[in-house]
N, C-alpha and C. Protein backbone atom coordinates (compact mmCIF):
# COMPACT_ATOMS: atom_id res chain seq x y z
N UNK A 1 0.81 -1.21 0.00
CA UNK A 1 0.00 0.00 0.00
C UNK A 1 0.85 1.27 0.00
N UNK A 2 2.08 1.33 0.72
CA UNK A 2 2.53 2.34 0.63
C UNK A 2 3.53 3.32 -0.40
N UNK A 3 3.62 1.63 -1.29
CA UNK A 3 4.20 2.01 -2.63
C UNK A 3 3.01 2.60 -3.46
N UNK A 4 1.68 2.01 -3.42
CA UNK A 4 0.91 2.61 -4.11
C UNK A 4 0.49 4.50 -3.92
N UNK A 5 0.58 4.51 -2.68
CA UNK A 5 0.58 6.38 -2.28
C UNK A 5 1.59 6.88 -3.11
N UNK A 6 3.01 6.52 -2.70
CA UNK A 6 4.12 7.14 -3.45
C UNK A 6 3.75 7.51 -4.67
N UNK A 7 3.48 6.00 -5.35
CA UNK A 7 3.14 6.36 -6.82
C UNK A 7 1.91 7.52 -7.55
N UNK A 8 0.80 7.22 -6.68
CA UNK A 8 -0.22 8.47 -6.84
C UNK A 8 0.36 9.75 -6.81
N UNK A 9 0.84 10.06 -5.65
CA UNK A 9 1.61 11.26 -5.10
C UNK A 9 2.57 11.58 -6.36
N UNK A 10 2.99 10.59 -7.27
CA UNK A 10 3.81 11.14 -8.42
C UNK A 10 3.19 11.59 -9.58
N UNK A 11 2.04 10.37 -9.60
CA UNK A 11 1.38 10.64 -11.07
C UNK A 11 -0.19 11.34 -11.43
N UNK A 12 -0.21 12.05 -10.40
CA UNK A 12 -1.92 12.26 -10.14
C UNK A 12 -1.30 13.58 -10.33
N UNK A 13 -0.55 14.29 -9.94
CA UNK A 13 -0.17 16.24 -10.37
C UNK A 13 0.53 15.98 -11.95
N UNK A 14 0.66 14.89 -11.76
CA UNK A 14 1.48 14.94 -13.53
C UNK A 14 0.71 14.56 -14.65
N UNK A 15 -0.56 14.07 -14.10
CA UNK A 15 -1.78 13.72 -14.80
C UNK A 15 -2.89 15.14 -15.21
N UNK A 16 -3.16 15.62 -13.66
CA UNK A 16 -3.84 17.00 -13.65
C UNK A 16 -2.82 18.02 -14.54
N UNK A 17 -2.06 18.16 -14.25
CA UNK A 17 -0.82 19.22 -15.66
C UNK A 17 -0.89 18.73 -16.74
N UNK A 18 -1.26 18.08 -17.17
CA UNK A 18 -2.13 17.62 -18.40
C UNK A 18 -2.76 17.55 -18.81
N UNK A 19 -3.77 17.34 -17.63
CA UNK A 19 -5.58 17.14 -18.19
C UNK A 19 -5.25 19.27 -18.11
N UNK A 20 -5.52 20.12 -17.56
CA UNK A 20 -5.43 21.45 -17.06
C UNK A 20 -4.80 21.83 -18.78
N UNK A 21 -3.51 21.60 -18.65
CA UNK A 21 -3.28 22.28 -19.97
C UNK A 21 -4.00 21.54 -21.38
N UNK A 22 -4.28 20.62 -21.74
CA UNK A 22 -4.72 19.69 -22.32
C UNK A 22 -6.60 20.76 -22.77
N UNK A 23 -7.39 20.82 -21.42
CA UNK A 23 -8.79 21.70 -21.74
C UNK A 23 -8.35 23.38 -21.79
N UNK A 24 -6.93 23.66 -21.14
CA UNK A 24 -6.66 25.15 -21.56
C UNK A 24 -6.65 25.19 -23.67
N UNK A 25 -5.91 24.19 -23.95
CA UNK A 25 -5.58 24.59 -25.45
C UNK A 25 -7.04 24.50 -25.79
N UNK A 26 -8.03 23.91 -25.33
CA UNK A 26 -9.21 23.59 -26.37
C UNK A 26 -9.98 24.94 -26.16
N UNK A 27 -10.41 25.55 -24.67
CA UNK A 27 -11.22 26.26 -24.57
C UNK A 27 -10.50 27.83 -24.10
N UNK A 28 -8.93 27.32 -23.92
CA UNK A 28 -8.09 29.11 -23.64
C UNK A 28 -8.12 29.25 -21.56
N UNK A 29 -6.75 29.72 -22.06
CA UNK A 29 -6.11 29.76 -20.58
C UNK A 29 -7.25 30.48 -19.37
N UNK A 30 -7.77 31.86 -19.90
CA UNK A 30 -9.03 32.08 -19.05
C UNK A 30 -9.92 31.41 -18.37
N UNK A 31 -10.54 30.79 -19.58
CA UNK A 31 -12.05 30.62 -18.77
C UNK A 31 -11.35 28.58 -18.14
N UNK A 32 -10.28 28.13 -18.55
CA UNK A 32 -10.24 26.90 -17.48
C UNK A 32 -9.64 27.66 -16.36
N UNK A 33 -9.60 28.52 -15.97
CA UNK A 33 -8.73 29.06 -14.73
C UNK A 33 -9.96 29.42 -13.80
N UNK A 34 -11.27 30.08 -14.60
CA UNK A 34 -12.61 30.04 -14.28
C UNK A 34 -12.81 29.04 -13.95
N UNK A 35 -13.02 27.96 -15.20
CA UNK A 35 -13.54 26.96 -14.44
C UNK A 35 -13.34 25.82 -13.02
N UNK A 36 -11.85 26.51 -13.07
CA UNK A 36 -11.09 25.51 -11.70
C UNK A 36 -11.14 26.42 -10.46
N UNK A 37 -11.75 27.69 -10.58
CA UNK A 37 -12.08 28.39 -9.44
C UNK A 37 -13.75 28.21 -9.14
N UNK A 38 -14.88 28.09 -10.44
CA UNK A 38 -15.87 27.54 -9.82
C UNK A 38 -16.34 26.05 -9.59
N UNK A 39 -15.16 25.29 -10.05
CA UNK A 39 -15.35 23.80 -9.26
C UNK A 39 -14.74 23.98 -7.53
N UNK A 40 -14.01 25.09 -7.51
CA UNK A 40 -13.66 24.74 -5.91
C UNK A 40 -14.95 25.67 -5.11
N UNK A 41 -15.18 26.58 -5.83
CA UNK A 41 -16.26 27.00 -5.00
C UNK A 41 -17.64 26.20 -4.80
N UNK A 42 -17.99 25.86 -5.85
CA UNK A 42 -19.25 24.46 -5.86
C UNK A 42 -18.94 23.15 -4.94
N UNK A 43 -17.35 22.95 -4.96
CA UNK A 43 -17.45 22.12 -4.25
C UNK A 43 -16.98 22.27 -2.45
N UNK A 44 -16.49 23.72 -2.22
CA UNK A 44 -17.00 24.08 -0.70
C UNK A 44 -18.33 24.06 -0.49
N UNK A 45 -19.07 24.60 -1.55
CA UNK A 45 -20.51 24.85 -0.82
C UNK A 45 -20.92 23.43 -0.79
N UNK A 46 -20.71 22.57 -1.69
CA UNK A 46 -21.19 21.36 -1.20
C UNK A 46 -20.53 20.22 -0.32
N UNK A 47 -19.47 20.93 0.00
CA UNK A 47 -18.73 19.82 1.68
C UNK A 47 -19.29 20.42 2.90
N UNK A 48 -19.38 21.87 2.77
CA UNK A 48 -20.12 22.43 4.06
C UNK A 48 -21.87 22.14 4.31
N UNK A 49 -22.33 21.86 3.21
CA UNK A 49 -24.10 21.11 3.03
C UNK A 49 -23.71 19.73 3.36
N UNK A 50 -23.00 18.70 2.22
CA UNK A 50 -23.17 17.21 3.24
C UNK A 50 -21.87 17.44 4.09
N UNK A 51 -20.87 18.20 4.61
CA UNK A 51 -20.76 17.52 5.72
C UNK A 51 -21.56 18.35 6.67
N UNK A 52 -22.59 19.05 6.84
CA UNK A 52 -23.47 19.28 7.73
C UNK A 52 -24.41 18.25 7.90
N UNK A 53 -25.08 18.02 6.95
CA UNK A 53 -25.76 16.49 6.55
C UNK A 53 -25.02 15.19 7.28
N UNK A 54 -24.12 14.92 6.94
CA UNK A 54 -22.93 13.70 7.64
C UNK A 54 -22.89 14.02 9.34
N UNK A 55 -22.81 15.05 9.69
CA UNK A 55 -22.78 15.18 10.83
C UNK A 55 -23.72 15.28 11.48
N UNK A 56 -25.01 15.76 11.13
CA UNK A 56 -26.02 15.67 12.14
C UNK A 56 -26.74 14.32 11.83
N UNK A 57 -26.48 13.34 10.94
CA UNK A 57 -27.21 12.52 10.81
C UNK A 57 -26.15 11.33 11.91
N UNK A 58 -24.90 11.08 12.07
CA UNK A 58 -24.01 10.87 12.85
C UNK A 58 -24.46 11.01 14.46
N UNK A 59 -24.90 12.06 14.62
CA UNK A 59 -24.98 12.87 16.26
C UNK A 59 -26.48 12.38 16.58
N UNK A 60 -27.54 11.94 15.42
CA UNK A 60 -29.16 11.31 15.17
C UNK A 60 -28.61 10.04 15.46
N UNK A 61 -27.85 9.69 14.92
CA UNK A 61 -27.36 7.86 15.52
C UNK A 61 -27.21 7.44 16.87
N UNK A 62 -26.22 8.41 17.34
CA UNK A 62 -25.33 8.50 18.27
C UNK A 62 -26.23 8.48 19.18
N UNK A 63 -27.21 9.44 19.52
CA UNK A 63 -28.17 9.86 20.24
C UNK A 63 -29.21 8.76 20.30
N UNK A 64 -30.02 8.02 19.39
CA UNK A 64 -30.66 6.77 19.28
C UNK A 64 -29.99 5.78 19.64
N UNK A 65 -29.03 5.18 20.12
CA UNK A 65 -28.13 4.22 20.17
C UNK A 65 -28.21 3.37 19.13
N UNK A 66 -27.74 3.62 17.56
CA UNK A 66 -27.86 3.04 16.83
C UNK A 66 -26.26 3.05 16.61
N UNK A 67 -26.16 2.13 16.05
CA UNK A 67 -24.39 1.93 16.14
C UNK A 67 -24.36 2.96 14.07
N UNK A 68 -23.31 3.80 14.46
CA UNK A 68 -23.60 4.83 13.14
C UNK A 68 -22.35 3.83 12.19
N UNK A 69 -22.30 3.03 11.38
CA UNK A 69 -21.59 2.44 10.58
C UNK A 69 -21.40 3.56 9.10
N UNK A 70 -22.96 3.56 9.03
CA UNK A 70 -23.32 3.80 7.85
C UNK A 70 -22.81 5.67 7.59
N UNK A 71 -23.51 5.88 8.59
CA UNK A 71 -22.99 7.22 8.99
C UNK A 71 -21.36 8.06 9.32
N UNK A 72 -21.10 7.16 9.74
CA UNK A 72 -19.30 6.80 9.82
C UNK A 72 -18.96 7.50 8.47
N UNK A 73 -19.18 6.53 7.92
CA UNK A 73 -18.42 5.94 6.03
C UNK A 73 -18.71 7.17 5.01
N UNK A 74 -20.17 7.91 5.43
CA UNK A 74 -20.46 8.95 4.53
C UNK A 74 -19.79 10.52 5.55
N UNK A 75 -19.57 10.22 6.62
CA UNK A 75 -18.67 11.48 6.93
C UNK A 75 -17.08 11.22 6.19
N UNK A 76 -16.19 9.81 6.38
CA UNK A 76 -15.06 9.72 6.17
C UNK A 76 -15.22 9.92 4.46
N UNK A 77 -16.26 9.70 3.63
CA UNK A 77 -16.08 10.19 2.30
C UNK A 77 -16.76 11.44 2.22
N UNK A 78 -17.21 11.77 2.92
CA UNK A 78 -17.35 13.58 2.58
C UNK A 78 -15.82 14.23 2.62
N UNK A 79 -15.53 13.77 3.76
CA UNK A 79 -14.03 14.82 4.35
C UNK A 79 -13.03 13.95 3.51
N UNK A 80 -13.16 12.90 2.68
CA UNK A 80 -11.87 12.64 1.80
C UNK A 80 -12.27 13.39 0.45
N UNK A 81 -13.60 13.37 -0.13
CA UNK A 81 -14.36 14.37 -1.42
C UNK A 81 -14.09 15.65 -0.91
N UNK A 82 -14.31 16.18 0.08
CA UNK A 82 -13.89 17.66 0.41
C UNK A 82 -12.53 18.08 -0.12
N UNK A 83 -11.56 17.26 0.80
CA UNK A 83 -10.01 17.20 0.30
C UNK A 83 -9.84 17.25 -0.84
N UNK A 84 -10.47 15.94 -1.67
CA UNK A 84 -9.96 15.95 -3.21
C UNK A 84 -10.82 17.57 -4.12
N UNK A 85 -11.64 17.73 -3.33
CA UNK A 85 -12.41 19.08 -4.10
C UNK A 85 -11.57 20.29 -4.20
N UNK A 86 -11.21 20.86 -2.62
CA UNK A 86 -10.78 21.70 -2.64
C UNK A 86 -8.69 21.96 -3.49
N UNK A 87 -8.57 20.39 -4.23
CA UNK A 87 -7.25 20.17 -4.57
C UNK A 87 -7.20 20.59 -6.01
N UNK A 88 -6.84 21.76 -6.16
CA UNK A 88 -7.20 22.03 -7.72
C UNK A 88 -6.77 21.03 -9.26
N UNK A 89 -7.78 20.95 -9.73
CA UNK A 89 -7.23 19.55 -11.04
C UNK A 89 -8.75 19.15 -11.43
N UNK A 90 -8.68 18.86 -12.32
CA UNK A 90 -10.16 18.09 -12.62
C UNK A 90 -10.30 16.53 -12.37
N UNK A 91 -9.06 16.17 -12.90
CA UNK A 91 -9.41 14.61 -11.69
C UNK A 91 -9.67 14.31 -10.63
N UNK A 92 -9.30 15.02 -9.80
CA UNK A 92 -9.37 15.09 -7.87
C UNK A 92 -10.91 15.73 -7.97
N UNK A 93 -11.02 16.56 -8.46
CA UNK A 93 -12.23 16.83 -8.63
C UNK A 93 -13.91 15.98 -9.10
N UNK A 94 -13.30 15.37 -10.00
CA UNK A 94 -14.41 14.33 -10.48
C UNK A 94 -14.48 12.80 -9.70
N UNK A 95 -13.36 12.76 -8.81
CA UNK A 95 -13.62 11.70 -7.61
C UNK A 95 -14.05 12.60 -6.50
N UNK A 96 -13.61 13.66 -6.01
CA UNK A 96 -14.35 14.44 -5.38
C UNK A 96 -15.36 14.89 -5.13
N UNK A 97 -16.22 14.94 -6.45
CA UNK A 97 -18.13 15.03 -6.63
C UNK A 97 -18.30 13.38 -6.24
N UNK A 98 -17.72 12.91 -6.70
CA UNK A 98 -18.36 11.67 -6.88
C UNK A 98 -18.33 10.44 -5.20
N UNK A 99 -17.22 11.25 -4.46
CA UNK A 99 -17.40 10.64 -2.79
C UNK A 99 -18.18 11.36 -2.03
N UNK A 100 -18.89 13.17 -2.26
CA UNK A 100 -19.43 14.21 -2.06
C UNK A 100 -20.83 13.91 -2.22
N UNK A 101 -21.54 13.95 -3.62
CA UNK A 101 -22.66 14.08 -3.92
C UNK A 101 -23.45 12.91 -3.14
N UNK A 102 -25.20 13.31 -2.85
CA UNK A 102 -25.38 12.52 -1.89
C UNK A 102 -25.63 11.24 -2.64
N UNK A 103 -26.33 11.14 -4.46
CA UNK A 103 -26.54 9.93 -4.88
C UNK A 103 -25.92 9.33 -5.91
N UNK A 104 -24.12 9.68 -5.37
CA UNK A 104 -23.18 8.86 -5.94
C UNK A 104 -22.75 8.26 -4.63
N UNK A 105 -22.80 8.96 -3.29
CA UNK A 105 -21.89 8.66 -2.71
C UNK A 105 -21.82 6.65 -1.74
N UNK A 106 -23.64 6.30 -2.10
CA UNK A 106 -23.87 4.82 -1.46
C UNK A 106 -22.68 4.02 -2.93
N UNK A 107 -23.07 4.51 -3.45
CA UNK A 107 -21.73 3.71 -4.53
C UNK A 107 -20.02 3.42 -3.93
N UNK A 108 -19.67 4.50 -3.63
CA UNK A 108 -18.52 5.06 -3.06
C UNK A 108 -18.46 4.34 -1.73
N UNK A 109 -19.78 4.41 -1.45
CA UNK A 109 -19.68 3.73 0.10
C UNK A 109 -19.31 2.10 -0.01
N UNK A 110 -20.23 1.52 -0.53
CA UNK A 110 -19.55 0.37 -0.99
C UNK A 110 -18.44 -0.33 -1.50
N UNK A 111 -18.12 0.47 -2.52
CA UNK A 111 -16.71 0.11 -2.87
C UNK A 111 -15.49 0.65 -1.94
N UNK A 112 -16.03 1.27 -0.88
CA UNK A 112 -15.03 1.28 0.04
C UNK A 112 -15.25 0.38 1.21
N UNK A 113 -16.59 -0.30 1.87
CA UNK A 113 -16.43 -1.23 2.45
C UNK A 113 -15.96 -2.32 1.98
N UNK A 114 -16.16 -2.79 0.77
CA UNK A 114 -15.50 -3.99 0.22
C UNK A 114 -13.83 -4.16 0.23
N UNK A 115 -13.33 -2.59 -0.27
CA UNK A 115 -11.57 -2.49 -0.47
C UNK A 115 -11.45 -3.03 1.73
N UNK A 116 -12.23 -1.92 2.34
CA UNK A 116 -11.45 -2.53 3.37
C UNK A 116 -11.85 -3.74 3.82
N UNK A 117 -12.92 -4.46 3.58
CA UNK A 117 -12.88 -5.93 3.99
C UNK A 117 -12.25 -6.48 3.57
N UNK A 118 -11.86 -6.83 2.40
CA UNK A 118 -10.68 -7.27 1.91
C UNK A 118 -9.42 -6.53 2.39
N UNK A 119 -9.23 -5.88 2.74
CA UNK A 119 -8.11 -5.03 3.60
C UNK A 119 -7.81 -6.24 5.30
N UNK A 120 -8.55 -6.22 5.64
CA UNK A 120 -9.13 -6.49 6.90
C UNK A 120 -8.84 -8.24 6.85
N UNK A 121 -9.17 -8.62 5.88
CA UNK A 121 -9.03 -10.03 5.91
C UNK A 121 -7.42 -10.37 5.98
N UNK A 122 -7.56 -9.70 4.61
CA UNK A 122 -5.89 -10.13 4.91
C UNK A 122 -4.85 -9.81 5.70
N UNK A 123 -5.20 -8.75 7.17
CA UNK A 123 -4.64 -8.36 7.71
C UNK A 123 -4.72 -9.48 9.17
N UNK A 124 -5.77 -10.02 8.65
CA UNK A 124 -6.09 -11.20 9.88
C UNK A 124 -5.71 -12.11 9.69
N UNK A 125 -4.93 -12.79 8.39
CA UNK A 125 -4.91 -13.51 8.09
C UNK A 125 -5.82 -14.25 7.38
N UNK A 126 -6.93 -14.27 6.48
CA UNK A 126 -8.01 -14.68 5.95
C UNK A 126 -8.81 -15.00 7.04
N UNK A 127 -9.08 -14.68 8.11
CA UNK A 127 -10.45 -14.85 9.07
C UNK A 127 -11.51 -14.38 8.14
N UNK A 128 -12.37 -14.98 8.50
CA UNK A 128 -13.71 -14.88 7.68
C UNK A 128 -14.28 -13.49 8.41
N UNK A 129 -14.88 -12.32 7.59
CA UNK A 129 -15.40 -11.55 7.67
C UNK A 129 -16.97 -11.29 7.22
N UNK A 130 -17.71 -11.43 7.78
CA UNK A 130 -19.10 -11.61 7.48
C UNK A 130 -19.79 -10.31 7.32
N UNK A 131 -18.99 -8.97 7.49
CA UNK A 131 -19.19 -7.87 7.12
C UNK A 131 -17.97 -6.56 7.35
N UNK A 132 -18.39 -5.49 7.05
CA UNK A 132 -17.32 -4.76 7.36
C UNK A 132 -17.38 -4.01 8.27
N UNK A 133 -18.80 -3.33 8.65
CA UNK A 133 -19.06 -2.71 9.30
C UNK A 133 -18.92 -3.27 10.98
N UNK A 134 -19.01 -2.33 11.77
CA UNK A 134 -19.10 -3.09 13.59
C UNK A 134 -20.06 -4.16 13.76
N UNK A 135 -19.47 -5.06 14.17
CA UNK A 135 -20.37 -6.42 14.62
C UNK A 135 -20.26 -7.46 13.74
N UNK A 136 -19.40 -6.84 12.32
CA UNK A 136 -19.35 -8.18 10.88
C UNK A 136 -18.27 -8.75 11.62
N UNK A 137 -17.40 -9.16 12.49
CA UNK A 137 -16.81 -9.80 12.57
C UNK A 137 -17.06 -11.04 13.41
N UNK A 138 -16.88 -12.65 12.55
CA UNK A 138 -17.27 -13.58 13.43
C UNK A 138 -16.17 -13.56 14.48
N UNK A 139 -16.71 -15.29 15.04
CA UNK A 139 -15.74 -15.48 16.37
C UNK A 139 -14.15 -16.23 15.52
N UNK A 140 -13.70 -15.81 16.31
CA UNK A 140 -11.85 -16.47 15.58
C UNK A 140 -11.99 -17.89 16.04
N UNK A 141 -12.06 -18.85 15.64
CA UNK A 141 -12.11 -20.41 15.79
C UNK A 141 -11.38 -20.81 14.59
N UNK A 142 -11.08 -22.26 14.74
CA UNK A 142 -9.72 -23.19 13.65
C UNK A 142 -8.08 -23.26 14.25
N UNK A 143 -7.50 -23.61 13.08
CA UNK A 143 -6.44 -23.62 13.75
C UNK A 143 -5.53 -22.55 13.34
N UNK A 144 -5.07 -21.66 14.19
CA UNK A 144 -4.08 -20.97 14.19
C UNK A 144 -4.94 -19.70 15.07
N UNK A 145 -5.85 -19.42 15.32
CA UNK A 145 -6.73 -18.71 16.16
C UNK A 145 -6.43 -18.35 17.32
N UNK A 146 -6.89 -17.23 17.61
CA UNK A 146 -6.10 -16.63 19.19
C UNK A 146 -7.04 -16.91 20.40
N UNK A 147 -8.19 -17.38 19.82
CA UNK A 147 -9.47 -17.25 20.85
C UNK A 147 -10.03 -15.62 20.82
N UNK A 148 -9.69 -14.35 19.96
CA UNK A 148 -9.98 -13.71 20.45
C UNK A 148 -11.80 -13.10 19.64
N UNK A 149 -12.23 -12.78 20.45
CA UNK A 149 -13.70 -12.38 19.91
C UNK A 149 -13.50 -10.66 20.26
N UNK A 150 -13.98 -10.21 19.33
CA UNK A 150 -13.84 -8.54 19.28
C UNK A 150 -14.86 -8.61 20.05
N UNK A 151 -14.67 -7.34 20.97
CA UNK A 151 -15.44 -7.78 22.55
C UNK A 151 -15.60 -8.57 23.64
N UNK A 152 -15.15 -9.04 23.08
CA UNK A 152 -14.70 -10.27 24.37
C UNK A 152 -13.92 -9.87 25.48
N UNK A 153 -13.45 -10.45 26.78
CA UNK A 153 -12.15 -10.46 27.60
C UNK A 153 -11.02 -10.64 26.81
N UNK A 154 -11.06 -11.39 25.92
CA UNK A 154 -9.67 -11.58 25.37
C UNK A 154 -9.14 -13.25 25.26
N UNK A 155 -8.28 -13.43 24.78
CA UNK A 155 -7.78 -14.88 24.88
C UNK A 155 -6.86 -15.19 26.74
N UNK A 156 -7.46 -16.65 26.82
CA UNK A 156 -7.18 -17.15 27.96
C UNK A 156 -5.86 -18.21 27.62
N UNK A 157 -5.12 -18.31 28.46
CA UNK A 157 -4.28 -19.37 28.61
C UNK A 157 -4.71 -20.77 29.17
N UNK A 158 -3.75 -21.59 28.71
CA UNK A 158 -4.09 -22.82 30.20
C UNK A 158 -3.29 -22.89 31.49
N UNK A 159 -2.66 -21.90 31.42
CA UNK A 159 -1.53 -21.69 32.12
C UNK A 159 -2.63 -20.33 33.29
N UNK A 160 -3.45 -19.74 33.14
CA UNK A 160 -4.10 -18.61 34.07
C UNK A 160 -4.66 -20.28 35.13
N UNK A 161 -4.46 -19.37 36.52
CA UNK A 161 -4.85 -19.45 37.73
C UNK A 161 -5.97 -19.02 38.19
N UNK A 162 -6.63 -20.03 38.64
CA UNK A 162 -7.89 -19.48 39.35
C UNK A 162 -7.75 -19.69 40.91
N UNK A 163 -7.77 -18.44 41.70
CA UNK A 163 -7.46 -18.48 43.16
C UNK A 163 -9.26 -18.90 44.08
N UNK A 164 -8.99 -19.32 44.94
CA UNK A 164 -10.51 -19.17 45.36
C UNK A 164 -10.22 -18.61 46.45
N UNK A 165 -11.12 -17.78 47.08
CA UNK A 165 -10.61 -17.07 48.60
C UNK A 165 -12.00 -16.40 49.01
N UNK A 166 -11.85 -15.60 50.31
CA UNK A 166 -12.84 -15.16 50.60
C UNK A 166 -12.57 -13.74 50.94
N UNK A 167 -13.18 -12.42 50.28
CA UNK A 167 -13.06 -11.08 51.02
C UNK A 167 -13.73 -11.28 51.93
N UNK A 168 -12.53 -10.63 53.37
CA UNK A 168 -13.09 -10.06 54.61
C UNK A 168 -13.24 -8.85 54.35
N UNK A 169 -14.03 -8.26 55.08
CA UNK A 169 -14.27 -6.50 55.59
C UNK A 169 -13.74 -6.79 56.70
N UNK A 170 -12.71 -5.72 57.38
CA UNK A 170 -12.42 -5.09 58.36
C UNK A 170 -13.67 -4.82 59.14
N UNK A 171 -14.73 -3.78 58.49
CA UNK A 171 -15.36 -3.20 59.28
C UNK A 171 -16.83 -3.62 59.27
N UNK A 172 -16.67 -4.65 58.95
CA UNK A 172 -17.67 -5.59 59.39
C UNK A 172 -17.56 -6.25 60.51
N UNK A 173 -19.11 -6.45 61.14
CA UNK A 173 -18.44 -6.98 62.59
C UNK A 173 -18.56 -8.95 62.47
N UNK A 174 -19.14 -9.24 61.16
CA UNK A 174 -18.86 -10.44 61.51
C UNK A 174 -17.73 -11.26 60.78
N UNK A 175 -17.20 -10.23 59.89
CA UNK A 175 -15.74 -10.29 59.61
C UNK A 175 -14.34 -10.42 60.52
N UNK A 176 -14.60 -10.03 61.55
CA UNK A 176 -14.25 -9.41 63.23
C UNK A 176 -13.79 -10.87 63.55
């Protein structure tokens, strides 16, 4: 993964200096200089609308005790569409509407729970993942397994001690 950043980080400004000069020759240095000042303004006004949206629907979860998964995923792609919006280029931009807007963004949402379940798996070692969101994870059983259940106490040894004893109170009198 971290070769893959590097590489973006090289070829995504060397891509936009292309695409940029590429619609300057067709339509003239002006009006794309226009147009890359009213894609950043269209697309503040629309990170400050859904992420107002993302957030109070987040704080509606929160408040219901509904576990916000869903809500989660459309704040973390607002504020990554924000980023790519406010990054001048028309590519960053057209993934930027497209993690932003509200009925592209269940698309976006998906194909980002899937990258990280598959992220996730293989970070477990292929444990079976029955979803991505909180609670998709089964119990760790087979062989090579830690015992551990997300939420759980944790994995036990055979080697832990069980003491048996009795608390006294001091200030109890039939402790006395």
């Amino acid at each position: 993964m971290p070769w893959f950043v590097a590489l973006a980080l090289l070829i995504v400004p060397i891509a936009e200096i292309y695409v940029i000069i590429q619609i300057g020759q067709v339509i003239g240095g002006w009006p794309t200089v226009a147009l890359l000042i009213v894609e950043s303004a269209l697309g503040a006004w629309l990170i400050k609308r859904e992420g107002r949206r993302a957030w109070n629907a987040l704080r509606t979860a929160l408040q219901t005790g509904k576990m916000p998964g869903r809500e989660l995923a459309d704040a973390g792609l607002v504020l990554v569409g924000g980023t790519l919006l406010l990054t001048p280029g028309f590519i960053t931009d057209i993934f930027g509407f497209f993690f932003v807007l509200p009925f592209t963004r269940p698309l976006a949402r998906r194909g980002m729970s899937a990258f990280l379940g598959r992220r996730f798996a293989t970070q477990l070692g292929g444990a079976n993942l029955t979803g991505f969101m909180p609670g998709g994870f089964g119990p760790a059983s087979g062989p090579g397994s830690t015992g551990f259940t997300p939420g759980g106490p944790g994995p036990r040894s055979s080697s832990d001690d069980v003491i048996q004893g009795e608390v006294i109170d001091p200030d109890r009198p039939q402790d006395k």
